[in-house]
PDB file of N, CA and C in Angstrom:
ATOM      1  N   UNK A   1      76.088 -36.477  27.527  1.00  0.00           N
ATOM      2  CA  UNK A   1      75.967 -35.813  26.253  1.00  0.00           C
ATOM      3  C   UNK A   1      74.579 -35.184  26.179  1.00  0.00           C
ATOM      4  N   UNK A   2      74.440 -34.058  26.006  1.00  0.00           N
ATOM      5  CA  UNK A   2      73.216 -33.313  25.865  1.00  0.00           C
ATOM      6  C   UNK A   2      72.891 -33.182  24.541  1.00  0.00           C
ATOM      7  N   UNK A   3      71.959 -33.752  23.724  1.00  0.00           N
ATOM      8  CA  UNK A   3      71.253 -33.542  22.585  1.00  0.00           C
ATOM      9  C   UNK A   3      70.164 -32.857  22.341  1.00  0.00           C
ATOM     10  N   UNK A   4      68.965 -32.435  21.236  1.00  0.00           N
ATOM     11  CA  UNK A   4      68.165 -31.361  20.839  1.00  0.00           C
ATOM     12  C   UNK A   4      66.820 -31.860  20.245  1.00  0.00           C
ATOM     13  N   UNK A   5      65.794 -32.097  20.798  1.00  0.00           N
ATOM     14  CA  UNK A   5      64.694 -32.469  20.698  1.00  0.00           C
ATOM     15  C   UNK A   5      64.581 -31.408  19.453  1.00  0.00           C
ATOM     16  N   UNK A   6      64.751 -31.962  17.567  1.00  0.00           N
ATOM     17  CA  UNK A   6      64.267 -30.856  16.393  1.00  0.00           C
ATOM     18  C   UNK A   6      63.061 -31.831  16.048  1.00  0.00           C
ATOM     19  N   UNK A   7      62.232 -30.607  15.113  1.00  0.00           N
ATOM     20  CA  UNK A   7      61.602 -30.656  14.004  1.00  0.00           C
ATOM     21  C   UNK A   7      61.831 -31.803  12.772  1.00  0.00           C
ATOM     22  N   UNK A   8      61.220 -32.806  12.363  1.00  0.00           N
ATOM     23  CA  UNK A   8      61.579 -33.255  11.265  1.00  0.00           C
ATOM     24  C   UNK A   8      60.712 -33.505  10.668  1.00  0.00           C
ATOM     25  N   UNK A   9      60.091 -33.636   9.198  1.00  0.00           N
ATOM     26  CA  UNK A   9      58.927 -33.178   8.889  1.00  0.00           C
ATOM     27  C   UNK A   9      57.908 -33.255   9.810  1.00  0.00           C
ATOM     28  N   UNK A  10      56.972 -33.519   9.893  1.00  0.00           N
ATOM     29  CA  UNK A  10      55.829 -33.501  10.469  1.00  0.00           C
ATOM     30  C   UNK A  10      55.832 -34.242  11.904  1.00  0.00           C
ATOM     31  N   UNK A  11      57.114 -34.783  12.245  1.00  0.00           N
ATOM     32  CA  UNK A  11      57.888 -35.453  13.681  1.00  0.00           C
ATOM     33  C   UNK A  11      58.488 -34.515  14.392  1.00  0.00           C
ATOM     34  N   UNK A  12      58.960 -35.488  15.537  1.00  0.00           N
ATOM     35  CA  UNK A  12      60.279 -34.691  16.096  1.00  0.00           C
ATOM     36  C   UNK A  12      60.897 -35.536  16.404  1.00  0.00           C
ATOM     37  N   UNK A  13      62.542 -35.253  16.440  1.00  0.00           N
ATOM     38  CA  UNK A  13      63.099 -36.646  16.543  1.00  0.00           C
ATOM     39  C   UNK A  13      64.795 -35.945  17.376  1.00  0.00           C
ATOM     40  N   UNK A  14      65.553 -36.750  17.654  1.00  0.00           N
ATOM     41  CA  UNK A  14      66.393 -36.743  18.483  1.00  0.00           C
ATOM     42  C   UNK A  14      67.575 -37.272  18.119  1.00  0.00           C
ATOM     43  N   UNK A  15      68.850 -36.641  17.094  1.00  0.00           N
ATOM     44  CA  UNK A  15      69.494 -37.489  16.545  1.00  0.00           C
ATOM     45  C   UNK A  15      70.897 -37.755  17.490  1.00  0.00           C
ATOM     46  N   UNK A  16      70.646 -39.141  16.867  1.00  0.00           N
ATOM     47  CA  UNK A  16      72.089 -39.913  17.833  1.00  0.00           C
ATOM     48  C   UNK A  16      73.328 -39.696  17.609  1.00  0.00           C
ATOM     49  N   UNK A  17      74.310 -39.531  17.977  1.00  0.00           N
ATOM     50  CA  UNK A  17      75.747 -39.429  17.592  1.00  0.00           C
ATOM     51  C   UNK A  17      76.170 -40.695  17.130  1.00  0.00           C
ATOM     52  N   UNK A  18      77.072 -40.975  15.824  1.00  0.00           N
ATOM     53  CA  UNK A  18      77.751 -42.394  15.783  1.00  0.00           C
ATOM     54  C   UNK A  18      78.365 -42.906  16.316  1.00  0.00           C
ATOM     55  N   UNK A  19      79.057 -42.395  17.236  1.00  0.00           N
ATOM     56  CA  UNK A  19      80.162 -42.895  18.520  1.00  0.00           C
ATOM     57  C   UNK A  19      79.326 -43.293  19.658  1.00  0.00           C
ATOM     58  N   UNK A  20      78.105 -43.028  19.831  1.00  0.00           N
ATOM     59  CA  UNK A  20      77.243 -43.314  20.702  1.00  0.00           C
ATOM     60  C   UNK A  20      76.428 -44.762  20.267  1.00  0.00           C
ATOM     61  N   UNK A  21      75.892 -45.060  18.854  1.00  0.00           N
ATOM     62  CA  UNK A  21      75.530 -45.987  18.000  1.00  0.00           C
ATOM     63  C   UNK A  21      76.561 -47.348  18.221  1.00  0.00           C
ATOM     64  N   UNK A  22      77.928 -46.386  18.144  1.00  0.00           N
ATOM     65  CA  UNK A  22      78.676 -48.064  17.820  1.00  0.00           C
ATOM     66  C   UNK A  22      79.286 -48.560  19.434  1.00  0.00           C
ATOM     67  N   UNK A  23      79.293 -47.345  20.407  1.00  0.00           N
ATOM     68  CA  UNK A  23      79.463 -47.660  21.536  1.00  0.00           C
ATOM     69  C   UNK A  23      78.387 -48.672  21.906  1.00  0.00           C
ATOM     70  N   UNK A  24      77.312 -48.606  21.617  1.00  0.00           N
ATOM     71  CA  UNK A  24      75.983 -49.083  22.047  1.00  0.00           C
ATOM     72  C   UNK A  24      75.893 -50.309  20.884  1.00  0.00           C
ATOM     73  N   UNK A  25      76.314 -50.496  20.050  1.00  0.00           N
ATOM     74  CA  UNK A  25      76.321 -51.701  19.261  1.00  0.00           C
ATOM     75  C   UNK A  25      75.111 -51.432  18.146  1.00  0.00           C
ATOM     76  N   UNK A  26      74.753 -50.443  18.073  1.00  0.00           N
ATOM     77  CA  UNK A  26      73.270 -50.064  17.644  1.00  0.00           C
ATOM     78  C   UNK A  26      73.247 -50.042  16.029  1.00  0.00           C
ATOM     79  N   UNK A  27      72.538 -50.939  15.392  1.00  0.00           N
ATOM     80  CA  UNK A  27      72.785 -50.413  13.692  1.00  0.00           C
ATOM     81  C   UNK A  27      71.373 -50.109  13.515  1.00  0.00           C
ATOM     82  N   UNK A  28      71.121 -49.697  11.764  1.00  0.00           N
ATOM     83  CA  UNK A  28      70.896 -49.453  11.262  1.00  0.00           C
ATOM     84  C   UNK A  28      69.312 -50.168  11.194  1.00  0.00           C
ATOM     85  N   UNK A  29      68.181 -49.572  11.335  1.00  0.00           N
ATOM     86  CA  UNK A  29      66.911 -50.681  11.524  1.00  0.00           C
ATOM     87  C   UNK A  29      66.823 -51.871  12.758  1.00  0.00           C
ATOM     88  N   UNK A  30      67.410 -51.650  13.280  1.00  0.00           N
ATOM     89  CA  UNK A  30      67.353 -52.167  14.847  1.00  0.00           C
ATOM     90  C   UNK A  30      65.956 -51.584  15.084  1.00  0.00           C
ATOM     91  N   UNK A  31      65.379 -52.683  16.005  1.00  0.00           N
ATOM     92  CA  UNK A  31      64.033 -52.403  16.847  1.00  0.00           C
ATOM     93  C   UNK A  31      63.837 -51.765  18.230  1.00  0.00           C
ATOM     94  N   UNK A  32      63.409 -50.825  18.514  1.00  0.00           N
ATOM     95  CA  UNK A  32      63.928 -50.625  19.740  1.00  0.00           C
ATOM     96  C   UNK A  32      62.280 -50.352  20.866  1.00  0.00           C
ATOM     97  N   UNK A  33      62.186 -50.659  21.858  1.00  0.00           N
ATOM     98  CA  UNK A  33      61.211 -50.557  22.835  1.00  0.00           C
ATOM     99  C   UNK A  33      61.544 -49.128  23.625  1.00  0.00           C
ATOM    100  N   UNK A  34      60.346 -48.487  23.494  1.00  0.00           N
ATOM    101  CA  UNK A  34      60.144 -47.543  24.317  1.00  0.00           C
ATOM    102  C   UNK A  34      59.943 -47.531  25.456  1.00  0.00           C
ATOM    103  N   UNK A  35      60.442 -47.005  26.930  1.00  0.00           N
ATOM    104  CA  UNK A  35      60.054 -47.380  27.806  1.00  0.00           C
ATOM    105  C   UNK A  35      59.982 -45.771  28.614  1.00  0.00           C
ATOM    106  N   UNK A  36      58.714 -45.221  29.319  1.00  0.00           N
ATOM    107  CA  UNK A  36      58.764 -44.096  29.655  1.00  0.00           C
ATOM    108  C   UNK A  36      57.707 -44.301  30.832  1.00  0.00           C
ATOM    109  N   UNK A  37      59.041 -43.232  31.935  1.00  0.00           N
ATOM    110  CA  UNK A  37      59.046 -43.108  33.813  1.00  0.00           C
ATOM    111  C   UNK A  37      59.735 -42.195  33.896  1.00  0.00           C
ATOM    112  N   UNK A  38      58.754 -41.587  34.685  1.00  0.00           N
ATOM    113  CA  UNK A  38      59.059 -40.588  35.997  1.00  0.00           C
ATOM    114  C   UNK A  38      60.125 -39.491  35.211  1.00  0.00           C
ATOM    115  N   UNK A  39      59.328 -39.112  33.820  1.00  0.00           N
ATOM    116  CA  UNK A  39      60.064 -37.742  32.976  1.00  0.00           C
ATOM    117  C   UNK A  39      61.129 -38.742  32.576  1.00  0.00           C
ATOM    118  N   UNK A  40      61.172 -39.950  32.355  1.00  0.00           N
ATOM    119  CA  UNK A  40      62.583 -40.677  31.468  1.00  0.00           C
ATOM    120  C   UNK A  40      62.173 -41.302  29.967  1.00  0.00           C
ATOM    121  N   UNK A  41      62.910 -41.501  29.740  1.00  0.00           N
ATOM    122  CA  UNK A  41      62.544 -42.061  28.138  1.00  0.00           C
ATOM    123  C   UNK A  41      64.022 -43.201  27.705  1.00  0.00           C
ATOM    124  N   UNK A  42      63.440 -44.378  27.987  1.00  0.00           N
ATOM    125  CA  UNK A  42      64.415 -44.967  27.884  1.00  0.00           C
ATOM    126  C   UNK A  42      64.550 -46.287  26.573  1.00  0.00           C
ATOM    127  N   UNK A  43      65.285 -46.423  25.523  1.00  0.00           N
ATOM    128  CA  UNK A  43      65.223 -46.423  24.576  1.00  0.00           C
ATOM    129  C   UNK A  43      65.972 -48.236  24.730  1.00  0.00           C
ATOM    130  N   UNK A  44      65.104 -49.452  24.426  1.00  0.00           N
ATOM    131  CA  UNK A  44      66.125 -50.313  24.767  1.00  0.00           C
ATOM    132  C   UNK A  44      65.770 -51.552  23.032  1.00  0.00           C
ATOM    133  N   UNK A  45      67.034 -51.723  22.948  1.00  0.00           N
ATOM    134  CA  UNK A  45      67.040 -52.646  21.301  1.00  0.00           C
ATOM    135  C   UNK A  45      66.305 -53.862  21.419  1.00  0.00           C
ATOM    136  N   UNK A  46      65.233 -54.601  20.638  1.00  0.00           N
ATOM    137  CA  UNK A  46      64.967 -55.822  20.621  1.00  0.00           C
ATOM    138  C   UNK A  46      64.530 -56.292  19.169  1.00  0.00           C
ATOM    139  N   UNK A  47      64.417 -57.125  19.750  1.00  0.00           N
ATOM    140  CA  UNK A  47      64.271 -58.671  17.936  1.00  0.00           C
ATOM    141  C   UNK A  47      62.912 -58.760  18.238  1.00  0.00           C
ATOM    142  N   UNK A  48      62.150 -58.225  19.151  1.00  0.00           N
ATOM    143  CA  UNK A  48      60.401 -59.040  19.604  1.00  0.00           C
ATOM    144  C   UNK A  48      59.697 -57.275  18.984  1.00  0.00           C
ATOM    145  N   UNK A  49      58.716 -58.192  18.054  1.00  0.00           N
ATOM    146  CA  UNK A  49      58.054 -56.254  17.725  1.00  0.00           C
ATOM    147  C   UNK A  49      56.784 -57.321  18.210  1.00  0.00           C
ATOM    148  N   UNK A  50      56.313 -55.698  18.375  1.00  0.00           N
ATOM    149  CA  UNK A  50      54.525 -56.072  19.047  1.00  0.00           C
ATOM    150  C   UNK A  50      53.260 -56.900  18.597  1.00  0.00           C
ATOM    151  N   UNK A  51      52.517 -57.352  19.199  1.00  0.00           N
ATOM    152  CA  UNK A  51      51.418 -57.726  18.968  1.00  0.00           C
ATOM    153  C   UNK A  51      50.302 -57.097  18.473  1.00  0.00           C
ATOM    154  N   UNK A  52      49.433 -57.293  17.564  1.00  0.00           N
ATOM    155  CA  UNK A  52      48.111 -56.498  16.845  1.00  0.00           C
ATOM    156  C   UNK A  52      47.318 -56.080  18.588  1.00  0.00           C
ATOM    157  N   UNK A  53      47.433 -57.017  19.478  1.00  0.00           N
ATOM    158  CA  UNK A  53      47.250 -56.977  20.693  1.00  0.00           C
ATOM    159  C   UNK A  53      47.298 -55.685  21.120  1.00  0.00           C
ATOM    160  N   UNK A  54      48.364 -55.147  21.535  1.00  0.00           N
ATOM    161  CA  UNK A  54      49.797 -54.797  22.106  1.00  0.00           C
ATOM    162  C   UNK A  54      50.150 -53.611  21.714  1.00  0.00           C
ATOM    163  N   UNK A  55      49.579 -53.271  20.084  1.00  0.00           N
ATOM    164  CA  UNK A  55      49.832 -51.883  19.480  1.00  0.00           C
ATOM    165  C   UNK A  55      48.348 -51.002  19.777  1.00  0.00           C
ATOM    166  N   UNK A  56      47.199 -52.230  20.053  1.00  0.00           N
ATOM    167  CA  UNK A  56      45.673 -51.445  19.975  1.00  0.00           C
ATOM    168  C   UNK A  56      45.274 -51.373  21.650  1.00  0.00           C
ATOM    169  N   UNK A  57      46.095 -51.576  22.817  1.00  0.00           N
ATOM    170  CA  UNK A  57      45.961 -51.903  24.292  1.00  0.00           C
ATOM    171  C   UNK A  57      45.578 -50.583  24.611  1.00  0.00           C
ATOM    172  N   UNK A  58      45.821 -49.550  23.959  1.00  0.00           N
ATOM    173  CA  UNK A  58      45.603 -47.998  24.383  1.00  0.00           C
ATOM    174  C   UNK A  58      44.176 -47.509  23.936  1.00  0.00           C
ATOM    175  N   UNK A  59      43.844 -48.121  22.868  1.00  0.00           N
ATOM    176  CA  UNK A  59      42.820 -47.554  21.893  1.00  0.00           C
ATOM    177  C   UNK A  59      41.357 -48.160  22.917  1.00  0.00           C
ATOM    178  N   UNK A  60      40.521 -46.973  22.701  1.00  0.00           N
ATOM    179  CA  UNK A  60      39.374 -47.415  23.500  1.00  0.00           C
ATOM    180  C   UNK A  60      38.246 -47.612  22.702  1.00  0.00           C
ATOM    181  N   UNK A  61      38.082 -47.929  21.517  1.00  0.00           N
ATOM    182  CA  UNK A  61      36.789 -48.118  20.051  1.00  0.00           C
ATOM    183  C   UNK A  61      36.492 -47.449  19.801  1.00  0.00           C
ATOM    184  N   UNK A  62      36.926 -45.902  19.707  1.00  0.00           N
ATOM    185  CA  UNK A  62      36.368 -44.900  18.985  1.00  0.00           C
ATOM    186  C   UNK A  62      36.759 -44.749  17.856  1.00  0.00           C
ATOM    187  N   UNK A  63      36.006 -44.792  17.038  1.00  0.00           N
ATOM    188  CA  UNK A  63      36.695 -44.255  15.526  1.00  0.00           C
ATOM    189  C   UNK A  63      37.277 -42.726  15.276  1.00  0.00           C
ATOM    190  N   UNK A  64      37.852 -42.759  14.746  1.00  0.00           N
ATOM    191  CA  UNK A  64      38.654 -41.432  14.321  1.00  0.00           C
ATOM    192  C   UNK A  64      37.358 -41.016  14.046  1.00  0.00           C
ATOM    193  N   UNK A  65      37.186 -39.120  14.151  1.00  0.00           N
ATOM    194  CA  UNK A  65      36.194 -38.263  13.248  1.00  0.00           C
ATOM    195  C   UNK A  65      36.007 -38.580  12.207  1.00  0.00           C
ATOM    196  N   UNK A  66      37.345 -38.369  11.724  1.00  0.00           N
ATOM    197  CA  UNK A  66      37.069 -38.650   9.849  1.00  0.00           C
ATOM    198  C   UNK A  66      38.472 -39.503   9.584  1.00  0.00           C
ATOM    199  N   UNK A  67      38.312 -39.881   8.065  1.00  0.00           N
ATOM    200  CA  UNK A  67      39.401 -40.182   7.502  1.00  0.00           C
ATOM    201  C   UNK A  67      40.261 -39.391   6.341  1.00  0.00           C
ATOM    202  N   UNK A  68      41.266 -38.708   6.364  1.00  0.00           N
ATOM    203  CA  UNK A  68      41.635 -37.964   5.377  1.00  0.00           C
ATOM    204  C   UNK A  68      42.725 -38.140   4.685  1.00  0.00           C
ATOM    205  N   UNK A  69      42.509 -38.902   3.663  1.00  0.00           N
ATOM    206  CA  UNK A  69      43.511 -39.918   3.123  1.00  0.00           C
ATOM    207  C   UNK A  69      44.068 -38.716   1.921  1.00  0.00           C
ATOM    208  N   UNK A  70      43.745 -37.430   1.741  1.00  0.00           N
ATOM    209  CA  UNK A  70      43.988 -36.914   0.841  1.00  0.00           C
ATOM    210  C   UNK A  70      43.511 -37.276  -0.497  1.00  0.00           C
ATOM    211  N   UNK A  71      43.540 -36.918  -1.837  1.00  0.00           N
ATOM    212  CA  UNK A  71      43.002 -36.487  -3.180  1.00  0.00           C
ATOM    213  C   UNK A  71      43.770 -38.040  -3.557  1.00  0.00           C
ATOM    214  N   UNK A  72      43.339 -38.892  -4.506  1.00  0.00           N
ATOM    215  CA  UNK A  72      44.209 -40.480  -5.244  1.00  0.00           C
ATOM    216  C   UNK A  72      45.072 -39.415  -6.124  1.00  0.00           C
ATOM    217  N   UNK A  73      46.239 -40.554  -5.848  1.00  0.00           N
ATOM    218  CA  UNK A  73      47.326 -40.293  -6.765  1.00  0.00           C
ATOM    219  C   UNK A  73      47.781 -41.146  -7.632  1.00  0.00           C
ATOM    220  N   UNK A  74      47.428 -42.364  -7.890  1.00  0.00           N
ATOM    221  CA  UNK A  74      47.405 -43.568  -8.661  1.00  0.00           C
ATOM    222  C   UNK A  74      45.599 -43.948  -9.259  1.00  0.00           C
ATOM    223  N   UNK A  75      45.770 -45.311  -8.678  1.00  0.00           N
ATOM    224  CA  UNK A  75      44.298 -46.071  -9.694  1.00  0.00           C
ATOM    225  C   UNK A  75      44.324 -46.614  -8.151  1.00  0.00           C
ATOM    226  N   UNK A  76      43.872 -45.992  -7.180  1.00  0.00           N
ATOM    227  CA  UNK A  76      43.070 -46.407  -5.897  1.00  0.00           C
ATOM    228  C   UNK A  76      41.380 -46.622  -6.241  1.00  0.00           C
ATOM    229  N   UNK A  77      41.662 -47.829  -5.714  1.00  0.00           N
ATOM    230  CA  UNK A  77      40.048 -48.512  -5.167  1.00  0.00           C
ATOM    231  C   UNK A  77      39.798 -47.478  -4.056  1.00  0.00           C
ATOM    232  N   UNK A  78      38.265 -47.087  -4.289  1.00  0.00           N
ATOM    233  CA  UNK A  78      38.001 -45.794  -3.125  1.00  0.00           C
ATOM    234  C   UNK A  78      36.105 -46.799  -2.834  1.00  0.00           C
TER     235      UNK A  78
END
């Protein structure tokens, strides 16, 4: 099945067929692990989400330039 890498707001995303979902057992907020080789992207379901570890393993201590949280829209502590 060939699908279409679109636009979705400010993403891009890749939508699944439902016959493909229920073939695959796949619902709704399922967790899924990314796994990417050799130009593949392979998409596999799990119950284990990451470690504070595990999400920062990439990050090398640089702080962002800036922070641009945009204009408060409530009663934010700034």
């Amino acid at each position: 099945m060939i699908v279409t890498l679109a636009k979705w707001g400010n993403s891009q995303a890749v939508r699944l067929p439902r016959n493909i979902l229920k073939k695959a057992k796949i619902s709704m907020n399922d967790n899924f692990e990314i796994i990417v080789e050799d130009k593949k992207i392979t998409l596999k379901v799990t119950d284990e989400l990451p470690t504070l570890k595990e999400l920062l393993e990439d990050w090398d201590g640089t702080p962002p330039e800036s922070f641009d949280w945009g204009e408060p829209v409530g009663r934010e502590l700034l």
